[in-house]
C-alpha atoms as a PDB file:
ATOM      1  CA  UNK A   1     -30.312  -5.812   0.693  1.00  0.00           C
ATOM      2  CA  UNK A   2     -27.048  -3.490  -0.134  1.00  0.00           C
ATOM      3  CA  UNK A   3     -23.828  -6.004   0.034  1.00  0.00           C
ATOM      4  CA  UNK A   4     -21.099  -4.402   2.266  1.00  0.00           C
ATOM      5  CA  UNK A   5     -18.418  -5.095  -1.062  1.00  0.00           C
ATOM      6  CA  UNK A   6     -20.691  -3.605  -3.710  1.00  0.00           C
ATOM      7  CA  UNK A   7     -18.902  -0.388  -3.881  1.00  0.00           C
ATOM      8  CA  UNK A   8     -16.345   1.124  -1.574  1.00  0.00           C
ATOM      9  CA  UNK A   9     -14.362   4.201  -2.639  1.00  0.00           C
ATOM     10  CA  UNK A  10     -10.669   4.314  -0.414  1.00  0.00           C
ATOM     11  CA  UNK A  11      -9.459   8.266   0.730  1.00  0.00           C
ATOM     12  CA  UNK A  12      -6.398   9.043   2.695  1.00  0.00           C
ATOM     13  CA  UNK A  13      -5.550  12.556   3.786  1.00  0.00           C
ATOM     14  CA  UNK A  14      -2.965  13.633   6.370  1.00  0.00           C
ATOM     15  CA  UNK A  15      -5.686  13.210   9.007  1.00  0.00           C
ATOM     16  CA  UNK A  16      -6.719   9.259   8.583  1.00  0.00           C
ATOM     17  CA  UNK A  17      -7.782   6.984   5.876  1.00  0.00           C
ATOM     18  CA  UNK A  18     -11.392   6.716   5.557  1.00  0.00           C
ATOM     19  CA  UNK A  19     -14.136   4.543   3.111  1.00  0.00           C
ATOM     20  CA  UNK A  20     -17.053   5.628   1.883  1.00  0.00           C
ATOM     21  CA  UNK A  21     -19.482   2.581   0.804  1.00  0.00           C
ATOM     22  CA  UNK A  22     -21.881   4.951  -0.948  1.00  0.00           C
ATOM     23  CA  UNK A  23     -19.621   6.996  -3.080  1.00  0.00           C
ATOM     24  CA  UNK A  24     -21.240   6.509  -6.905  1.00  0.00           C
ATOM     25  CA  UNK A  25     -24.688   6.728  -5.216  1.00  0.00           C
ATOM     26  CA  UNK A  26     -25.426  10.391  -6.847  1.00  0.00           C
ATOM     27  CA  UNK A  27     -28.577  11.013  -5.193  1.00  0.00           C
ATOM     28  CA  UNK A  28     -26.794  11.463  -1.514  1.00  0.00           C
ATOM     29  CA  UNK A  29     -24.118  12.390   0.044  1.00  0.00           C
ATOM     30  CA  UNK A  30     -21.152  10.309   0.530  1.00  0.00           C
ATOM     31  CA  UNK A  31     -20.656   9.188   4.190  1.00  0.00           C
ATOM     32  CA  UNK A  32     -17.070   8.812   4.771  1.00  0.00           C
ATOM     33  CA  UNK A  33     -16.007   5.652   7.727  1.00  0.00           C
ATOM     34  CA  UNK A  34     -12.255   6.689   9.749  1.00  0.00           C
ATOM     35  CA  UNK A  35     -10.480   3.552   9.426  1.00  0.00           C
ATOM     36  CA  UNK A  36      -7.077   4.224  11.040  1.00  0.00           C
ATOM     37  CA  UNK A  37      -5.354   7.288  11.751  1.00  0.00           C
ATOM     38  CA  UNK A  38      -1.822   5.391  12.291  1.00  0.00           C
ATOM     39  CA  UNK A  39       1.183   7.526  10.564  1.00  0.00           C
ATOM     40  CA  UNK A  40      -0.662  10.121   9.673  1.00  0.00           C
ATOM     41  CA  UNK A  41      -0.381  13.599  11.566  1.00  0.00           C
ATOM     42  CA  UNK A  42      -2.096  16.998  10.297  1.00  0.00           C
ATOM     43  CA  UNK A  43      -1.735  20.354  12.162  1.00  0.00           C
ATOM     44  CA  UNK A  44      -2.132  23.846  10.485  1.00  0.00           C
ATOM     45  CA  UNK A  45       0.804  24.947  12.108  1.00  0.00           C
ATOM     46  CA  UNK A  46       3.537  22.889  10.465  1.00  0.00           C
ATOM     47  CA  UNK A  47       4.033  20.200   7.970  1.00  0.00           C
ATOM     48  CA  UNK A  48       2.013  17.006   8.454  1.00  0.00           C
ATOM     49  CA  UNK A  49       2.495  13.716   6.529  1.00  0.00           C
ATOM     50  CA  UNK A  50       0.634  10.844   5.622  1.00  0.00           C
ATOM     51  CA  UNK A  51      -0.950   7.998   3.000  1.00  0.00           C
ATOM     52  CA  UNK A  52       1.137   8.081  -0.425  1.00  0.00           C
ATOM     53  CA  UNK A  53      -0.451   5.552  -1.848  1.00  0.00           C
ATOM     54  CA  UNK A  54      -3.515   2.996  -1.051  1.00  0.00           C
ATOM     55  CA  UNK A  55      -4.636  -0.516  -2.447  1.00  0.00           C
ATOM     56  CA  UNK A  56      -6.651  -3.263  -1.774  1.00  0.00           C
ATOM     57  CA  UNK A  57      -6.692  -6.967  -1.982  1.00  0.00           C
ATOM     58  CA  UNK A  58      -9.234  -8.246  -4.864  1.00  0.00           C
ATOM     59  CA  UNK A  59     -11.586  -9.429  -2.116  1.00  0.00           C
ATOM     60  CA  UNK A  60     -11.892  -5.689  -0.509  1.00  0.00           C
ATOM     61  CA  UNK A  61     -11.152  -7.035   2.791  1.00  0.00           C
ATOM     62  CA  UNK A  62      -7.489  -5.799   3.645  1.00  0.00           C
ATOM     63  CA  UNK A  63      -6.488  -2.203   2.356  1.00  0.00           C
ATOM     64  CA  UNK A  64      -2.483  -1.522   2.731  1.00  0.00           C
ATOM     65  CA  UNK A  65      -0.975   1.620   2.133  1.00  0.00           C
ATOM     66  CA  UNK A  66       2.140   3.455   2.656  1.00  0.00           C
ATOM     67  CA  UNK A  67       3.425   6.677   4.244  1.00  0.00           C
ATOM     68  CA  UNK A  68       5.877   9.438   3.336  1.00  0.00           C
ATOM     69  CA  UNK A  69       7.662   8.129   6.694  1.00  0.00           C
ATOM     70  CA  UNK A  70       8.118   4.842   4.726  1.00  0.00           C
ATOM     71  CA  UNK A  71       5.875   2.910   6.643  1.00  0.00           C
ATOM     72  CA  UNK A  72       3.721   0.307   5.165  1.00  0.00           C
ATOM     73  CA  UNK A  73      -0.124  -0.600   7.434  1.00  0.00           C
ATOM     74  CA  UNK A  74      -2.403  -3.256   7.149  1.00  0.00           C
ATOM     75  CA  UNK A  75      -5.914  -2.777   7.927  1.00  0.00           C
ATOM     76  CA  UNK A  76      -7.810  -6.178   8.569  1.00  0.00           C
ATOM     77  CA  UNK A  77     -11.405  -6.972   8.174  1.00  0.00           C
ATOM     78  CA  UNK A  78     -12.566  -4.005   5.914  1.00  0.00           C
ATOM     79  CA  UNK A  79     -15.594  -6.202   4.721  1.00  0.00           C
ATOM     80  CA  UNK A  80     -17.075  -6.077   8.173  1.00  0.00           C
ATOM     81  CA  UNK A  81     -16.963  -2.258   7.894  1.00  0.00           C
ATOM     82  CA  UNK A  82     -20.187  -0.633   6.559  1.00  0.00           C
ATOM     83  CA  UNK A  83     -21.047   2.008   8.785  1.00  0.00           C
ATOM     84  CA  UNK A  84     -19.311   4.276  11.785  1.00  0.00           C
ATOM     85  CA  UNK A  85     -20.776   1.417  13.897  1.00  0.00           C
ATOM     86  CA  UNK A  86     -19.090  -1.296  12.813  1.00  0.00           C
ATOM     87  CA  UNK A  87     -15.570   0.529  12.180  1.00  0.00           C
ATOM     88  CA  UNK A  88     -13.777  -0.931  15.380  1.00  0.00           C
ATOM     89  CA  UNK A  89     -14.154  -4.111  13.634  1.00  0.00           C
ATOM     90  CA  UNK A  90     -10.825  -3.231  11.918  1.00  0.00           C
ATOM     91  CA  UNK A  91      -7.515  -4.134  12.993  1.00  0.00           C
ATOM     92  CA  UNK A  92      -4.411  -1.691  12.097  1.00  0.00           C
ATOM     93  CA  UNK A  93      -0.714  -3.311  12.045  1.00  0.00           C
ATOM     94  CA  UNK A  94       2.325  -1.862  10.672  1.00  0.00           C
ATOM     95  CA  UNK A  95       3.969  -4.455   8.775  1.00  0.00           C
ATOM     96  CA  UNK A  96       7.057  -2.246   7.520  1.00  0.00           C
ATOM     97  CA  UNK A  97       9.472   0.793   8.213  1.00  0.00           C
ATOM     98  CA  UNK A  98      11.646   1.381   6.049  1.00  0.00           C
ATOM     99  CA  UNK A  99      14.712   3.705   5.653  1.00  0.00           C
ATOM    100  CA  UNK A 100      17.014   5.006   2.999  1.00  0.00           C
ATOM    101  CA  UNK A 101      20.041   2.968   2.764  1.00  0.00           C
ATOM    102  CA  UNK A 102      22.999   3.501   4.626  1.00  0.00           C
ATOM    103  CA  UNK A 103      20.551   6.356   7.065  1.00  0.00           C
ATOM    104  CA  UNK A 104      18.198   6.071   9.346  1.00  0.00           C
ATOM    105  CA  UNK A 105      15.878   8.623   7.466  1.00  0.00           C
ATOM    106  CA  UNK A 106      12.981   7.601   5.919  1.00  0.00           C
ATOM    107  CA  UNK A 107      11.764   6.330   3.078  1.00  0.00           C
ATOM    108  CA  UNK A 108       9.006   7.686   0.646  1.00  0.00           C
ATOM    109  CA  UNK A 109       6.945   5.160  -0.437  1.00  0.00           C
ATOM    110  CA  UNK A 110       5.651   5.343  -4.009  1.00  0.00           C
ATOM    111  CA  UNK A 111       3.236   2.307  -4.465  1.00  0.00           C
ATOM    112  CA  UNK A 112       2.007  -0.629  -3.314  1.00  0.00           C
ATOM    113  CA  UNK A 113       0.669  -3.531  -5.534  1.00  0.00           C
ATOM    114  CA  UNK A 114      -1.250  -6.390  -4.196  1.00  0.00           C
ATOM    115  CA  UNK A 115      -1.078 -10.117  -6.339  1.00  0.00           C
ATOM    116  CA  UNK A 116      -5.205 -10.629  -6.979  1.00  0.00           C
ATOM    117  CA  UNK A 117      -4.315 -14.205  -6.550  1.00  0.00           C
ATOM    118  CA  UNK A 118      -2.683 -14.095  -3.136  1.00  0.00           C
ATOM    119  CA  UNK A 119      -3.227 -11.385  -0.897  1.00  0.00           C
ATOM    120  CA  UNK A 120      -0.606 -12.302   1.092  1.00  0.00           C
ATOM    121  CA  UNK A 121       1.999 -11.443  -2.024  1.00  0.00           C
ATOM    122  CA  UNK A 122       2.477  -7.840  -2.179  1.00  0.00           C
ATOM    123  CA  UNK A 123       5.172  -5.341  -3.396  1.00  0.00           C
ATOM    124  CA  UNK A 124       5.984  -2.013  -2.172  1.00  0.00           C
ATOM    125  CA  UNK A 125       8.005   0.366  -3.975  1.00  0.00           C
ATOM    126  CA  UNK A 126      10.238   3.544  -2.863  1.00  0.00           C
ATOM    127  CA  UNK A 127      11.084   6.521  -4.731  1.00  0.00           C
ATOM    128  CA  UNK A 128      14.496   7.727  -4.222  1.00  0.00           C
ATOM    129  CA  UNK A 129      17.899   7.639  -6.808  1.00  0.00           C
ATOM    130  CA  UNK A 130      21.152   5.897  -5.243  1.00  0.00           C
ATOM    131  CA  UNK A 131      19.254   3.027  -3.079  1.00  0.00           C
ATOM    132  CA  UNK A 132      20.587  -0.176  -2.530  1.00  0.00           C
ATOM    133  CA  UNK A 133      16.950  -1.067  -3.131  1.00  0.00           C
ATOM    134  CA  UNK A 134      14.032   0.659  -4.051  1.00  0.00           C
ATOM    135  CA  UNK A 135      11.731  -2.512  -4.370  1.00  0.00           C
ATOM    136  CA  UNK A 136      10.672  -4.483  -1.495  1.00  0.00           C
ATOM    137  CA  UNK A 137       8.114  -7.676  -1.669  1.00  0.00           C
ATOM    138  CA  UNK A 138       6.394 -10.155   0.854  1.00  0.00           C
ATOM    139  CA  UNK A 139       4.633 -13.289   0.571  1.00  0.00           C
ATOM    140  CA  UNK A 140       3.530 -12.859   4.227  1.00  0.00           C
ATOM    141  CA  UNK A 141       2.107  -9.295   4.254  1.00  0.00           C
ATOM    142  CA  UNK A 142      -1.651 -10.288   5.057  1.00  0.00           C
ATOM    143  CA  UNK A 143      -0.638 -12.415   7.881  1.00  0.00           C
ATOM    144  CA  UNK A 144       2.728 -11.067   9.062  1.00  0.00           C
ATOM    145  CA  UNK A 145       2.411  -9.944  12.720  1.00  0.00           C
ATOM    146  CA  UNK A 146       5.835  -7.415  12.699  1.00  0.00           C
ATOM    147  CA  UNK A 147       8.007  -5.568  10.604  1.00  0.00           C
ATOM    148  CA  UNK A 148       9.929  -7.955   9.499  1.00  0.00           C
ATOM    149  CA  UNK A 149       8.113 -10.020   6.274  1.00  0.00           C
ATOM    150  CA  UNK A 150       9.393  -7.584   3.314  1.00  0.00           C
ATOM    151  CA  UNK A 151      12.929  -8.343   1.690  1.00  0.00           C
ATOM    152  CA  UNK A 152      14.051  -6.497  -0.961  1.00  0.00           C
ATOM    153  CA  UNK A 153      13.569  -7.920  -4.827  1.00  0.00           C
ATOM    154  CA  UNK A 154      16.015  -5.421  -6.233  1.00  0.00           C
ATOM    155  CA  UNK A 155      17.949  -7.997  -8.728  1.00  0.00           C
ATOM    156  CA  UNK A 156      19.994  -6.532 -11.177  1.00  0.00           C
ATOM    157  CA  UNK A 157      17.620  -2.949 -11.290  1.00  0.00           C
ATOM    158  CA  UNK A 158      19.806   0.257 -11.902  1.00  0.00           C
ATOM    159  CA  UNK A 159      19.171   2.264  -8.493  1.00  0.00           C
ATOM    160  CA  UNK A 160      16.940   4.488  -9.638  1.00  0.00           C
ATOM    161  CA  UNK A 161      13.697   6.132  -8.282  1.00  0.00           C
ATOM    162  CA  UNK A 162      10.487   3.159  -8.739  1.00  0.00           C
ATOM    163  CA  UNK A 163       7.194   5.047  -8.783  1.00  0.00           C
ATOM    164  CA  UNK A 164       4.736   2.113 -10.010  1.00  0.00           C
ATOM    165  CA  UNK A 165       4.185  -1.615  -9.465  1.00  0.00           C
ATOM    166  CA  UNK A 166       1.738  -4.329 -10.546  1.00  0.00           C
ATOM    167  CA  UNK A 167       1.422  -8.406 -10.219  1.00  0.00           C
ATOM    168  CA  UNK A 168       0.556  -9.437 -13.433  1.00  0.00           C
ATOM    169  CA  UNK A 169      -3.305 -11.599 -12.711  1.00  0.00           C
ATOM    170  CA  UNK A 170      -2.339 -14.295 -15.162  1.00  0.00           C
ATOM    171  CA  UNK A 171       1.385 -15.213 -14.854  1.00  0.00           C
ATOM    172  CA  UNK A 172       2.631 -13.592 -11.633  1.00  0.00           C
ATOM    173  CA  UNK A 173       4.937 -11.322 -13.652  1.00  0.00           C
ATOM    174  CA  UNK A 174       6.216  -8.211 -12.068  1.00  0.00           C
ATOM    175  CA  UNK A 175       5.813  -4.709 -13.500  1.00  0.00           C
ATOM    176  CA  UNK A 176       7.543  -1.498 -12.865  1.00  0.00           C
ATOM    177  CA  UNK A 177       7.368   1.855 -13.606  1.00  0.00           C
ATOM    178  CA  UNK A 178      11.049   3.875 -12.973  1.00  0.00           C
ATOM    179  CA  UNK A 179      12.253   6.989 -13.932  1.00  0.00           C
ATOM    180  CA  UNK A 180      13.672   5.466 -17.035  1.00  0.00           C
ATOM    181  CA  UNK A 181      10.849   3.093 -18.274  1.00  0.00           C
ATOM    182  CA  UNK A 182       9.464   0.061 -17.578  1.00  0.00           C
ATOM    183  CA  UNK A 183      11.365  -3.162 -16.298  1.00  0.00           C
ATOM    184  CA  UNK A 184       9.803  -6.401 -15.868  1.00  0.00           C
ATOM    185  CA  UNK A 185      10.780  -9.811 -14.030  1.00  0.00           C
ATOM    186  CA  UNK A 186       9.057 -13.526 -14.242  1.00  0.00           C
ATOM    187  CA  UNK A 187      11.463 -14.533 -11.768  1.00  0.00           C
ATOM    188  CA  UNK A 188      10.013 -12.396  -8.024  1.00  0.00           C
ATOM    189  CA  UNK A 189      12.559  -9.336  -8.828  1.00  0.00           C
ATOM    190  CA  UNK A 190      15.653 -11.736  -9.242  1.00  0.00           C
ATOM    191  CA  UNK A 191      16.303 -10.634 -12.717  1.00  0.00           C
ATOM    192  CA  UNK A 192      15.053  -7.700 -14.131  1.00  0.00           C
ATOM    193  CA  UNK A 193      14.379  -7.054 -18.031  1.00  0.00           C
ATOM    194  CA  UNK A 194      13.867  -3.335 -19.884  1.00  0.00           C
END
């Protein structure tokens, strides 16, 4: 009997984000599952956009990922999914937009981390210098229903570009990676520590 949450290797492109639940088995050929196509556009013609970055909760059942529109999607019930058959089992919901401060263009989002403890607790990170805020977290994100769960965790961080984040498993502490080094905060981003 092959367990849906044995193995699942995660691919976005500019066409969709798909799974493939047979990736490390050498002896075939992978067989890649669309998931969602939502905010991601290809055409040969012009430039397309889509997933920046992908992760998924410790339980393999919700994948989030973000966009180079600085949007942030859900996808629900990815444990269900283990063949082209059972992919409409998923459920897509965009559960952020975000913009540059002070302009309504978008945002390039960098990472996403999930907490292994709580899938609900997530943190999304932007890339850009001169931000009011280039971290965002949730404690909702798994749930959340709108746009409107993330609030930004900036603290006392310089406003610089944030290209890497991770919940600590152990102690909840969260890690950065900037343009100049790592920072670090016990507190859920209130203060900040090089």
């Amino acid at each position: 009997i092959k367990v849906p949450k044995q193995s699942m290797f995660v691919y976005g492109s500019h066409q969709a984000i798909y799974i493939s639940r047979n990736a490390i088995d050498f002896l075939a050929n992978p067989k890649w599952i669309e998931l969602s196509d939502k905010g991601c556009f290809y055409s040969p013609f012009s430039v397309g956009f889509g997933p920046t970055c992908i992760c998924v909760s410790s339980d393999g059942d919700l994948i989030y990922y973000g966009t180079s529109q600085g949007e942030v999607y859900r996808i629900k019930n990815v444990s269900k999914v283990i063949s082209d058959a059972t992919a409409d089992s998923v459920t897509v919901t965009k559960i952020a937009d975000i913009n540059k401060s002070q302009s309504s263009s978008n945002s390039y989002i960098t990472d996403i981390a999930v907490d292994p403890n709580d899938k609900e607790h997530v943190l999304v990170t932007v890339g850009y210098y001169d931000q009011i805020t280039n971290i965002y977290a949730s404690t909702k994100a798994a749930s959340s229903t709108n746009q409107s769960s993330f609030s930004s965790v900036a603290g006392n961080l310089p406003q610089i570009p944030i290209y890497s984040a991770l919940i600590e498993e152990s102690t909840g502490v969260y890690i950065i990676g900037t343009e100049y080094g790592l920072f670090s905060s016990s507190d859920n981003g209130s203060i900040w520590y090089q």
